[in-house]
Protein backbone atom coordinates (compact mmCIF):
# COMPACT_ATOMS: atom_id res chain seq x y z
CA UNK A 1 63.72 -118.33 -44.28
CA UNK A 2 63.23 -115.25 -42.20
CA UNK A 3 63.90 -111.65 -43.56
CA UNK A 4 66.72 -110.95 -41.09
CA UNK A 5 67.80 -106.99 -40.56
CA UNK A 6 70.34 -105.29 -38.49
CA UNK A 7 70.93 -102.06 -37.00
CA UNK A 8 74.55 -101.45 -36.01
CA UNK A 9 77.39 -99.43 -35.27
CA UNK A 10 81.41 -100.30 -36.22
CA UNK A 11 82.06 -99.86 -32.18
CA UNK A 12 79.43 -101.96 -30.49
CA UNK A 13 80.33 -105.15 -29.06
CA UNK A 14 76.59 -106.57 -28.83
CA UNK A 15 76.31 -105.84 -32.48
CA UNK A 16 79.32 -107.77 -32.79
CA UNK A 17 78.39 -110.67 -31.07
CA UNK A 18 75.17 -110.64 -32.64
CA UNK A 19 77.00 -110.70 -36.31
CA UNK A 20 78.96 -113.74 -34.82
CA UNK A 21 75.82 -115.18 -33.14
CA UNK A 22 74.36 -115.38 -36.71
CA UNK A 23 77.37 -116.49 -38.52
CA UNK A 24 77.33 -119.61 -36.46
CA UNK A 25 74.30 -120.40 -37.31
CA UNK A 26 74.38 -119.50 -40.78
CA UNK A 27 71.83 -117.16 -40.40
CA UNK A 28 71.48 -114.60 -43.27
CA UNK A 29 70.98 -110.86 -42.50
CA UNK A 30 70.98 -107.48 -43.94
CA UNK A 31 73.56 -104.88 -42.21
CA UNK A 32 72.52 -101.25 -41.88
CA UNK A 33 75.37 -99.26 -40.16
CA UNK A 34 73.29 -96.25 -38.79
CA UNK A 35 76.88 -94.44 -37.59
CA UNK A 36 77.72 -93.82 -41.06
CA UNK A 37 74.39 -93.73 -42.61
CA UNK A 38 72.06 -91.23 -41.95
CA UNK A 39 68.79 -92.40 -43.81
CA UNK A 40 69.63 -95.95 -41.68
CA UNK A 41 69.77 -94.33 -38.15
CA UNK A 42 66.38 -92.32 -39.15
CA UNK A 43 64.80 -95.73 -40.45
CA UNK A 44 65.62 -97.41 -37.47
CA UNK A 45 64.04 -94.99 -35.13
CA UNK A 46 61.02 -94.75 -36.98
CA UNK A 47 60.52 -98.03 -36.99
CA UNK A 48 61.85 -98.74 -33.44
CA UNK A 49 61.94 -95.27 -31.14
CA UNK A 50 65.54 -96.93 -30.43
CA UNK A 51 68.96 -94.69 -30.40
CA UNK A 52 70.70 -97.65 -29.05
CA UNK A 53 72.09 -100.63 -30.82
CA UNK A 54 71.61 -103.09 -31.95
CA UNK A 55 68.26 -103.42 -33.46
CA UNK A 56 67.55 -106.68 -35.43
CA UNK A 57 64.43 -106.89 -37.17
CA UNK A 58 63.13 -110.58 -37.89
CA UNK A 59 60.45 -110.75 -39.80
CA UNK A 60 58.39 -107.82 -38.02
CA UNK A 61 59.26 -109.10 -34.57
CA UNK A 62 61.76 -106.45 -32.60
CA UNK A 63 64.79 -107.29 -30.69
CA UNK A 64 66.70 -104.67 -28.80
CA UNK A 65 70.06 -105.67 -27.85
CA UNK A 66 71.87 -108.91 -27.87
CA UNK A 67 68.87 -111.32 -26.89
CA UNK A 68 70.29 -114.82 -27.53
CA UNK A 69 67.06 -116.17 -26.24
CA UNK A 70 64.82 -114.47 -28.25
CA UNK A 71 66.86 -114.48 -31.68
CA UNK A 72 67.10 -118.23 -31.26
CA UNK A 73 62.72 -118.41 -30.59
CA UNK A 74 62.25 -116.77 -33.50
CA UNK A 75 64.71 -118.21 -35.59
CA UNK A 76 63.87 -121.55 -34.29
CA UNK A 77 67.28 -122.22 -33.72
């Protein structure tokens, strides 16, 4: 099972349908909510040079945004 992580905010809809994307297909993930945490939104742009959300983590593959395609490739979904 992949080690599933994402970056998010409570007002962003891609975040959203990313949650939902996941829940579907029962896909297990850790939630960091860098609007409220600060050590979170300073992780997240170390590791990523993103201010945006979201930013999932799989494994150590990067995915910027709400990339159906690519979540499902490397989830093999």
């Amino acid at each position: 099972m992949a080690n599933v992580t994402i970056y998010t905010t409570p007002t962003c809809v891609y975040c959203k349908m990313t949650k939902e994307f996941f829940k579907t297909h029962n896909i297990h993930y850790t939630e960091k909510d860098v609007a409220g945490d600060e050590a979170a939104r300073k992780e997240m742009f170390e590791k990523s040079g993103q201010m945006g959300v979201p930013v999932i983590f799989i494994d150590s593959e990067m995915v910027v945004g709400f990339d159906q395609k690519r979540l499902s490739e490397l989830l093999g979904i």
